[in-house]
PDB file of N, CA and C in Angstrom:
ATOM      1  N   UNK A   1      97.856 115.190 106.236  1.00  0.00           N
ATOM      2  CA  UNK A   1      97.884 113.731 106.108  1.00  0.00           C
ATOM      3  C   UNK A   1      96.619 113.161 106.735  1.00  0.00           C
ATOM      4  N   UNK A   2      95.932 112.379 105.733  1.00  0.00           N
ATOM      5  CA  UNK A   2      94.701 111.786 106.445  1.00  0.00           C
ATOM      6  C   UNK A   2      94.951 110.500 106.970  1.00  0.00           C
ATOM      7  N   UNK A   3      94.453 110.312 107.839  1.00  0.00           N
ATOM      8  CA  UNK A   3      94.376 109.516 109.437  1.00  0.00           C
ATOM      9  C   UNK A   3      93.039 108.345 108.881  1.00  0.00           C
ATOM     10  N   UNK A   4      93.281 107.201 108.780  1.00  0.00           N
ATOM     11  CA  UNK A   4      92.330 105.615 108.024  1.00  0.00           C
ATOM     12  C   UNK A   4      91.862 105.619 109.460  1.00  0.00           C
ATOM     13  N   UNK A   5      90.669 105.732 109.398  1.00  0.00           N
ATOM     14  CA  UNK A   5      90.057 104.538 110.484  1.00  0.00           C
ATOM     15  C   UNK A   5      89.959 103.041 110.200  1.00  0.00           C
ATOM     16  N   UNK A   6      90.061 102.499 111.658  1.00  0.00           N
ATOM     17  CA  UNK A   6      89.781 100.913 111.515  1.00  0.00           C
ATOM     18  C   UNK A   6      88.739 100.050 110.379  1.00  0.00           C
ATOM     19  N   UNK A   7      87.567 101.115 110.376  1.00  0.00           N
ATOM     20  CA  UNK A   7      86.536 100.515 109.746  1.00  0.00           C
ATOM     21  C   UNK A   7      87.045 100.350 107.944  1.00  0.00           C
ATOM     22  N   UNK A   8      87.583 101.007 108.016  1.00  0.00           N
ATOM     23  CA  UNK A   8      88.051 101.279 106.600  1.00  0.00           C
ATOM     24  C   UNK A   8      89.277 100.350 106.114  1.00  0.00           C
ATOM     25  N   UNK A   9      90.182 100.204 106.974  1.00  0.00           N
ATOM     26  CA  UNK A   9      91.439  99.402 106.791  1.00  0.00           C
ATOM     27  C   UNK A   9      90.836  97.794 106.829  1.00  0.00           C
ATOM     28  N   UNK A  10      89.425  97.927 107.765  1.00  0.00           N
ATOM     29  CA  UNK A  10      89.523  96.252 107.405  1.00  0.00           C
ATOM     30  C   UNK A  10      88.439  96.400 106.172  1.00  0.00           C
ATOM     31  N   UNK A  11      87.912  97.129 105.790  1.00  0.00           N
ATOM     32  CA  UNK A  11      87.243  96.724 104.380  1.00  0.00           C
ATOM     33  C   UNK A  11      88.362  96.364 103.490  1.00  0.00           C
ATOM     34  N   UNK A  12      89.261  96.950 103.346  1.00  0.00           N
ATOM     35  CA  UNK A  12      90.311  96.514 102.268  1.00  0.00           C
ATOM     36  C   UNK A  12      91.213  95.554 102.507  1.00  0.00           C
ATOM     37  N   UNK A  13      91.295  95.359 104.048  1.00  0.00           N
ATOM     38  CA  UNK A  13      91.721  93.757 104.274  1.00  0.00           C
ATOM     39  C   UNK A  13      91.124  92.664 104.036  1.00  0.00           C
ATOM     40  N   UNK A  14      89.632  93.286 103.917  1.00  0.00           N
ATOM     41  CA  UNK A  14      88.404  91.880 103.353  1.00  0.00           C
ATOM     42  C   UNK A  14      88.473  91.889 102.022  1.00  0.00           C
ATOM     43  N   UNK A  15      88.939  92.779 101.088  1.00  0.00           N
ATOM     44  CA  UNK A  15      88.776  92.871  99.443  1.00  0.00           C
ATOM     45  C   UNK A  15      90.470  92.532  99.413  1.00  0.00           C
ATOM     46  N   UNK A  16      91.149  92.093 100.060  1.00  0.00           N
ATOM     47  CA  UNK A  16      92.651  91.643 100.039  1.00  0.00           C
ATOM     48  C   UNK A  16      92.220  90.279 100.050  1.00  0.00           C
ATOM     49  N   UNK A  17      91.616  89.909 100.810  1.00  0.00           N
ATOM     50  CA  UNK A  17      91.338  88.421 101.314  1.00  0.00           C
ATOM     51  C   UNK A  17      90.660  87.835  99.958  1.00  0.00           C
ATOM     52  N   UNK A  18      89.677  88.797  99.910  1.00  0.00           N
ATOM     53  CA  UNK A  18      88.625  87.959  98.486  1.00  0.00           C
ATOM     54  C   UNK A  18      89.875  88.521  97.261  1.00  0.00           C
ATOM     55  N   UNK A  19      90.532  88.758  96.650  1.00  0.00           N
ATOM     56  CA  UNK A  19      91.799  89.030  95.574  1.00  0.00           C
ATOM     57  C   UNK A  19      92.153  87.572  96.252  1.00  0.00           C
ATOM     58  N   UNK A  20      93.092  87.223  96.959  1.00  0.00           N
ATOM     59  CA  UNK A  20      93.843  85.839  97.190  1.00  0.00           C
ATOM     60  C   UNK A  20      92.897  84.804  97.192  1.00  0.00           C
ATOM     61  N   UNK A  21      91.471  84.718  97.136  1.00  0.00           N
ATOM     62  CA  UNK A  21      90.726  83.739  97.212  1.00  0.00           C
ATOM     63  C   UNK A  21      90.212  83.416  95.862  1.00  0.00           C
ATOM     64  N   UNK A  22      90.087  84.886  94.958  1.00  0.00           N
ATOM     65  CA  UNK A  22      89.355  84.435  93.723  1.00  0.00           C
ATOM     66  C   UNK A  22      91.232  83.965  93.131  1.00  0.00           C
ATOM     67  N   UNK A  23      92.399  84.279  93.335  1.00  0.00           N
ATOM     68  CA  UNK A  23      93.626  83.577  92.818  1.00  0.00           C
ATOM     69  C   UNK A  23      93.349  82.439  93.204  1.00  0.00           C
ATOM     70  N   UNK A  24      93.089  82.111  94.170  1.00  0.00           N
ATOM     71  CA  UNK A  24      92.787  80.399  94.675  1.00  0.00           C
ATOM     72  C   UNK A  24      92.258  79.662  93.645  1.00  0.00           C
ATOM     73  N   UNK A  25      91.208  80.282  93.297  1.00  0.00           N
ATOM     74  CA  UNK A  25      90.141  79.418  92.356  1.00  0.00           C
ATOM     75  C   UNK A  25      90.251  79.631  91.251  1.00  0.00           C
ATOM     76  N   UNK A  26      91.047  80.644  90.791  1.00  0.00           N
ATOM     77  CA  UNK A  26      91.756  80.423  89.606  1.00  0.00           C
ATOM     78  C   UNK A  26      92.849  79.478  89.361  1.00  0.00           C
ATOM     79  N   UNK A  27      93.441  79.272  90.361  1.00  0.00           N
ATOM     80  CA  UNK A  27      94.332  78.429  90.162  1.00  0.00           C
ATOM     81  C   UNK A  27      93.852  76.817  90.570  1.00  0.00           C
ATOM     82  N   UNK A  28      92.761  76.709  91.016  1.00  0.00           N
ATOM     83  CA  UNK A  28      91.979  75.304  91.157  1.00  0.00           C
ATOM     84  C   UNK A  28      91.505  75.379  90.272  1.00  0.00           C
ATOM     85  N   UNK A  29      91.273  76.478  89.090  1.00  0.00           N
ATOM     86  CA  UNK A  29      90.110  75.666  87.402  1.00  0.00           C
ATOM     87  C   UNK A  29      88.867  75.992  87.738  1.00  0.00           C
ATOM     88  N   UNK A  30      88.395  76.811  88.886  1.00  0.00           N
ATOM     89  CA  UNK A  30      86.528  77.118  89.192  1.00  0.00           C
ATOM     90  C   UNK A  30      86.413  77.328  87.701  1.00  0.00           C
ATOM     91  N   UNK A  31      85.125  77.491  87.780  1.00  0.00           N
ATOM     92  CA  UNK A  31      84.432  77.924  86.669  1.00  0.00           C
ATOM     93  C   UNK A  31      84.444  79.256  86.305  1.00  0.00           C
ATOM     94  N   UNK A  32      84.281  79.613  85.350  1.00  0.00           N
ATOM     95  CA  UNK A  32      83.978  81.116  84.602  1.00  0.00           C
ATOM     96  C   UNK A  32      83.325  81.777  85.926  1.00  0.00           C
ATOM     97  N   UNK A  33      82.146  81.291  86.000  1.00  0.00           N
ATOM     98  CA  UNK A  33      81.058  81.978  86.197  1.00  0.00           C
ATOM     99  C   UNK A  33      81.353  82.889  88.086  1.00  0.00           C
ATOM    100  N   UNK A  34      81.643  81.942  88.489  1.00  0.00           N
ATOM    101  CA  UNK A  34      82.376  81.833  89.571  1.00  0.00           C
ATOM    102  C   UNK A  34      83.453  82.636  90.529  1.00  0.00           C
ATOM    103  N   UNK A  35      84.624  82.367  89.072  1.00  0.00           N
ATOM    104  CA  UNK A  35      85.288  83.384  89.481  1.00  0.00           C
ATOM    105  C   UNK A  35      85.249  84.949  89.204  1.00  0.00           C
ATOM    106  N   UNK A  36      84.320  85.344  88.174  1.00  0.00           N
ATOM    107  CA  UNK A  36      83.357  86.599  87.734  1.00  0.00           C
ATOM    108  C   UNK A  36      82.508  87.054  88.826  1.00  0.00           C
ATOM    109  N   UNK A  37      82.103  86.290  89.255  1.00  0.00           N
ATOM    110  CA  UNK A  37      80.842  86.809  90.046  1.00  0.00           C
ATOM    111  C   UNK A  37      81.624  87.105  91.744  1.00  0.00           C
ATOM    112  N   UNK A  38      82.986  86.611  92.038  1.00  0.00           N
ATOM    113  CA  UNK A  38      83.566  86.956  93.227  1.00  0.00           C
ATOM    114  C   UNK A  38      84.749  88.202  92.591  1.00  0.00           C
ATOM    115  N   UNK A  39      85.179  88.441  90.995  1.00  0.00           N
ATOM    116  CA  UNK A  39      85.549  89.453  90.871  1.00  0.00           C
ATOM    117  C   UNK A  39      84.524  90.919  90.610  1.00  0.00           C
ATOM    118  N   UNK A  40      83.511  91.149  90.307  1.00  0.00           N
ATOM    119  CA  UNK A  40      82.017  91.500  90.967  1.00  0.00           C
ATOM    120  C   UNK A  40      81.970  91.724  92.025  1.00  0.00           C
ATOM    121  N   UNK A  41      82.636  91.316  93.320  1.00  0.00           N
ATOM    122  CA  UNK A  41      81.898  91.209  94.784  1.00  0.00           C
ATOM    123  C   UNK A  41      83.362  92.296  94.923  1.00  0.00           C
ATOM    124  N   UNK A  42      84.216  92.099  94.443  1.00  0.00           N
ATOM    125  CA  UNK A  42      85.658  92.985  95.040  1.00  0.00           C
ATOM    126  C   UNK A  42      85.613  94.060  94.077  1.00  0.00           C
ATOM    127  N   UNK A  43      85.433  94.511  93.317  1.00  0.00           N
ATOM    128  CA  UNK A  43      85.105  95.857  92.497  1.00  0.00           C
ATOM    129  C   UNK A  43      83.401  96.589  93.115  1.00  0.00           C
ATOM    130  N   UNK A  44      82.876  95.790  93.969  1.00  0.00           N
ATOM    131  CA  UNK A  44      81.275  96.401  94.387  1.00  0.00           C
ATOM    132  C   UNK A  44      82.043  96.880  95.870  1.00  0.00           C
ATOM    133  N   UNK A  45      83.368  95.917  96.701  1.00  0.00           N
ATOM    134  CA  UNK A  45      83.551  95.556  98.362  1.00  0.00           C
ATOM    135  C   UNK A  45      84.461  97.573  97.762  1.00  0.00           C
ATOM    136  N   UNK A  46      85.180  97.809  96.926  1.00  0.00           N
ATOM    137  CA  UNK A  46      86.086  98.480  96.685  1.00  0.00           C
ATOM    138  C   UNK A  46      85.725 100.408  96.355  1.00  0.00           C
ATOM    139  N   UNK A  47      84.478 100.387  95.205  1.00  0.00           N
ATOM    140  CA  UNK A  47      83.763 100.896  95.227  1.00  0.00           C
ATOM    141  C   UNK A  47      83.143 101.512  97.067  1.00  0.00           C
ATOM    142  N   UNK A  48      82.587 101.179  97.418  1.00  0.00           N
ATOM    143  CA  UNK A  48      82.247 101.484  98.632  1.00  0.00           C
ATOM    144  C   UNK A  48      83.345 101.841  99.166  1.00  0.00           C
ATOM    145  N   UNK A  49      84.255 101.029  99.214  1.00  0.00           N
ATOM    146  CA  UNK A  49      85.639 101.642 100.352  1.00  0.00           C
ATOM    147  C   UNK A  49      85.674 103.033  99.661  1.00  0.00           C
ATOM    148  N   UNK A  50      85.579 103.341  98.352  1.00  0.00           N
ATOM    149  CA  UNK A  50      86.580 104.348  97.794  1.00  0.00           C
ATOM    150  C   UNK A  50      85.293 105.524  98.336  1.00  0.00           C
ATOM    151  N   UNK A  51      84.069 105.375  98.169  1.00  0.00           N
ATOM    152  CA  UNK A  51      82.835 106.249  98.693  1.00  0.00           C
ATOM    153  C   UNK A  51      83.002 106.898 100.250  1.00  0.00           C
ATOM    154  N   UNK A  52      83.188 105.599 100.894  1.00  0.00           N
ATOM    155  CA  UNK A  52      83.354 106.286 102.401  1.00  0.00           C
ATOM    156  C   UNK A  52      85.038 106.591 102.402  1.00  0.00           C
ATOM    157  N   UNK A  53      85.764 106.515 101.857  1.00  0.00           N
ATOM    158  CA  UNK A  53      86.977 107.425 102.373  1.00  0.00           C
ATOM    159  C   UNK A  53      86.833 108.945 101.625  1.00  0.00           C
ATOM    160  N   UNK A  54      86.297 109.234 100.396  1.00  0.00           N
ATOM    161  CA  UNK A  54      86.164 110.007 100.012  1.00  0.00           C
ATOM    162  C   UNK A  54      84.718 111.027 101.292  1.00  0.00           C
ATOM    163  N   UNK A  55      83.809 110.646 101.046  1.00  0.00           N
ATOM    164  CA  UNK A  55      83.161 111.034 102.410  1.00  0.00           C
ATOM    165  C   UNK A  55      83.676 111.631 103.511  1.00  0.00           C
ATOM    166  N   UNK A  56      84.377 110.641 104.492  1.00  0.00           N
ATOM    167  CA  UNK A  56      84.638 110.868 105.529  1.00  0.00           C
ATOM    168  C   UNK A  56      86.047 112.391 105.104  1.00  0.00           C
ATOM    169  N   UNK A  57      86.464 112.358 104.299  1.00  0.00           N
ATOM    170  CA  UNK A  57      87.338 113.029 104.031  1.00  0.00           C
ATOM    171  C   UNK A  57      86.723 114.422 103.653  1.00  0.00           C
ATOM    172  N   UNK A  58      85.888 114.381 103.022  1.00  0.00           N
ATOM    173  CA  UNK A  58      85.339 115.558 102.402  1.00  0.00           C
ATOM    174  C   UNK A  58      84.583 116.346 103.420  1.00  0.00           C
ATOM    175  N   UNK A  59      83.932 115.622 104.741  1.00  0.00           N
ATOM    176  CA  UNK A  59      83.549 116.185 106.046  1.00  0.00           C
ATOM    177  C   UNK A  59      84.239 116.792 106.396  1.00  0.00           C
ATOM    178  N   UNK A  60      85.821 115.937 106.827  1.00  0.00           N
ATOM    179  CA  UNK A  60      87.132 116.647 107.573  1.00  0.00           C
ATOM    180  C   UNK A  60      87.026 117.855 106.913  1.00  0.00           C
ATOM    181  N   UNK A  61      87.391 117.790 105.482  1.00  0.00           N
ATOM    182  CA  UNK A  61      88.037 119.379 104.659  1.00  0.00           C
ATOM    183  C   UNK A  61      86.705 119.773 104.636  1.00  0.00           C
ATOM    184  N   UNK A  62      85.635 119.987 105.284  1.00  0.00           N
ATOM    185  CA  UNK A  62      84.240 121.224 104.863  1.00  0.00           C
ATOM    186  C   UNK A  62      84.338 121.405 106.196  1.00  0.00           C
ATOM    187  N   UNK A  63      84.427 120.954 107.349  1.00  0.00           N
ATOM    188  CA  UNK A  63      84.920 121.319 108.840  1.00  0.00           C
ATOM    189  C   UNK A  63      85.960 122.361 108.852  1.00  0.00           C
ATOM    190  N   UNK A  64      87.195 122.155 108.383  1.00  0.00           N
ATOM    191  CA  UNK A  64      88.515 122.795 107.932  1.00  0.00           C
ATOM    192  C   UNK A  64      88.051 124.123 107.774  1.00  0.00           C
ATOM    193  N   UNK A  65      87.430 123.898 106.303  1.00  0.00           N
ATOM    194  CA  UNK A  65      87.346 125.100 105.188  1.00  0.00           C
ATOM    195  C   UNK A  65      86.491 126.117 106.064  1.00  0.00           C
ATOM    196  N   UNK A  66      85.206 125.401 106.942  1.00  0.00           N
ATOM    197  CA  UNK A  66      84.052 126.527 107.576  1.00  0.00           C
ATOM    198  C   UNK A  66      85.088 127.253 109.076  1.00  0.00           C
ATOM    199  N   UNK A  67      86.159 126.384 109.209  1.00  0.00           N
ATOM    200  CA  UNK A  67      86.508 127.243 110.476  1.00  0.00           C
ATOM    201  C   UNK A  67      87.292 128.092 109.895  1.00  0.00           C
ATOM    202  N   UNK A  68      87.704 128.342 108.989  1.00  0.00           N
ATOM    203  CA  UNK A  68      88.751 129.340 108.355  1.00  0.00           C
ATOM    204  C   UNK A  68      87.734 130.362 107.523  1.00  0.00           C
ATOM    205  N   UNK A  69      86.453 130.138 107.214  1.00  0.00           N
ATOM    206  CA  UNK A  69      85.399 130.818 106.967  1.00  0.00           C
ATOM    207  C   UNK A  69      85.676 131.124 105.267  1.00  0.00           C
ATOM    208  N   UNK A  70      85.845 130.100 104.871  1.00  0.00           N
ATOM    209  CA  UNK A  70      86.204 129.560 103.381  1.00  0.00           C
ATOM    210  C   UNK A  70      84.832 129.039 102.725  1.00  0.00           C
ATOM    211  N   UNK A  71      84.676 129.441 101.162  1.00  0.00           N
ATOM    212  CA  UNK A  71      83.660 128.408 100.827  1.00  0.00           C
ATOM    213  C   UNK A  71      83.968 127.378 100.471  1.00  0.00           C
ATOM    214  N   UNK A  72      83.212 126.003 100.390  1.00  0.00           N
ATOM    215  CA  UNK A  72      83.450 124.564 100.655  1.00  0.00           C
ATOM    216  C   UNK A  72      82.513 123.962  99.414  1.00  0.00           C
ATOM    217  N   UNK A  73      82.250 124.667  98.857  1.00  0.00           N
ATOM    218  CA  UNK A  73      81.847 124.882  97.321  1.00  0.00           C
ATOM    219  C   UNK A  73      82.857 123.560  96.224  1.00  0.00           C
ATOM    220  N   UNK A  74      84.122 124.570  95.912  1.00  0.00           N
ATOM    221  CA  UNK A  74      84.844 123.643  95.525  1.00  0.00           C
ATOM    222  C   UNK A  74      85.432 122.620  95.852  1.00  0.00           C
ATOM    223  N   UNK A  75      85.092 122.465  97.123  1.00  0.00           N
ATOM    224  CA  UNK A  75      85.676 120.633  97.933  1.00  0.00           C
ATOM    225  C   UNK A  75      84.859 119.875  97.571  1.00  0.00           C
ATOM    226  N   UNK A  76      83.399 120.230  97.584  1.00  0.00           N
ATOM    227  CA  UNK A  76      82.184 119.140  97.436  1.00  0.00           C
ATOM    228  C   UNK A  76      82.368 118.949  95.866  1.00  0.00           C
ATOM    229  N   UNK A  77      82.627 119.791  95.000  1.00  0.00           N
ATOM    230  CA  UNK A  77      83.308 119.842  93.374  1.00  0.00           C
ATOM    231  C   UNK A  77      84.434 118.262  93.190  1.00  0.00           C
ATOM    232  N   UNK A  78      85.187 119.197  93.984  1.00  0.00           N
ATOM    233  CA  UNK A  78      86.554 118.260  93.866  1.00  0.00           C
ATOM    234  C   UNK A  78      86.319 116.781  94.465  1.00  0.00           C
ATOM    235  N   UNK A  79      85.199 116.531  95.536  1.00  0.00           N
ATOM    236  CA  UNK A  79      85.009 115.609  95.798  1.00  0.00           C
ATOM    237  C   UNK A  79      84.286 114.458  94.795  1.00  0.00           C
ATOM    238  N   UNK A  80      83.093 114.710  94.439  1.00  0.00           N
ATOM    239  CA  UNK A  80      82.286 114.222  93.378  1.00  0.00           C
ATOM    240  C   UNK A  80      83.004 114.053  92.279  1.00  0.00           C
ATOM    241  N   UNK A  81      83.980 115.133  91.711  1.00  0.00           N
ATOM    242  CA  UNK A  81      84.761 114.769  90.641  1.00  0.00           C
ATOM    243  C   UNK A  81      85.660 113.265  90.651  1.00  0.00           C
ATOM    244  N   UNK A  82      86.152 113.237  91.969  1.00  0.00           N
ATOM    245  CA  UNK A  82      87.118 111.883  92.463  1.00  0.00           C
ATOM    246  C   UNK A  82      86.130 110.815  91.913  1.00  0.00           C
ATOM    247  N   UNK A  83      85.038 110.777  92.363  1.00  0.00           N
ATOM    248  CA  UNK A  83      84.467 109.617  92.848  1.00  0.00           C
ATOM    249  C   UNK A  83      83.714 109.264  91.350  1.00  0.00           C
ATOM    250  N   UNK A  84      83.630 110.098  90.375  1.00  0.00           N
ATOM    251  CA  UNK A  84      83.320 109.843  89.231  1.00  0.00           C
ATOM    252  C   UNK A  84      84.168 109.507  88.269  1.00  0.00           C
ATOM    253  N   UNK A  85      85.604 109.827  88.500  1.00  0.00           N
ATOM    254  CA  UNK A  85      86.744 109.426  87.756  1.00  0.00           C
ATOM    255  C   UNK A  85      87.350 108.014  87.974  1.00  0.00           C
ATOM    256  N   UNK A  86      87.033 107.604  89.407  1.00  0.00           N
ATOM    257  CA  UNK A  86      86.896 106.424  89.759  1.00  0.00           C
ATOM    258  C   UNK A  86      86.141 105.454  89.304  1.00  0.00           C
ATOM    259  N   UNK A  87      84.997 105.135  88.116  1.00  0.00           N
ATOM    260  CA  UNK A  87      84.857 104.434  88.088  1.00  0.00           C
ATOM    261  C   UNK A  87      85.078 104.741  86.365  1.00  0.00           C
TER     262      UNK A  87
END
């Protein structure tokens, strides 16, 4: 079971915040342009979250894998694969 650091839980509390804010302004009538360009800012804030958890994770399991004297070959595989299916 992987263990969130702080830094990470509040990025997605800030891309929680901007979701209820661009609803705001959808529901005030903003403009097109507006509410595009702050749904833009939460698919760019999200992206990144999904980079550094994948990261920080893929350290843990190549730490793991080298103390058990495993190759770490297919983690860095399996990792890159995530992060490309993701978008």
């Amino acid at each position: 079971m992987i263990k969130y650091d702080e830094g990470v839980l509040r990025r997605v509390k800030r891309i929680e915040g901007q979701v209820r804010g661009i609803l705001k302004m959808m529901e005030e009538g903003k403009d097109c342009k507006e509410v595009v360009a702050q749904l833009s800012a939460v698919r760019s804030a999200a992206d990144k979250a999904m980079a550094y958890i994948v990261a920080v994770n893929l350290e843990q399991c190549i730490i793991e894998e080298k103390e058990k004297g495993k190759d770490t070959g297919m983690i860095v595989k399996e990792a890159v694969d995530l992060l490309v299916k993701s978008r």
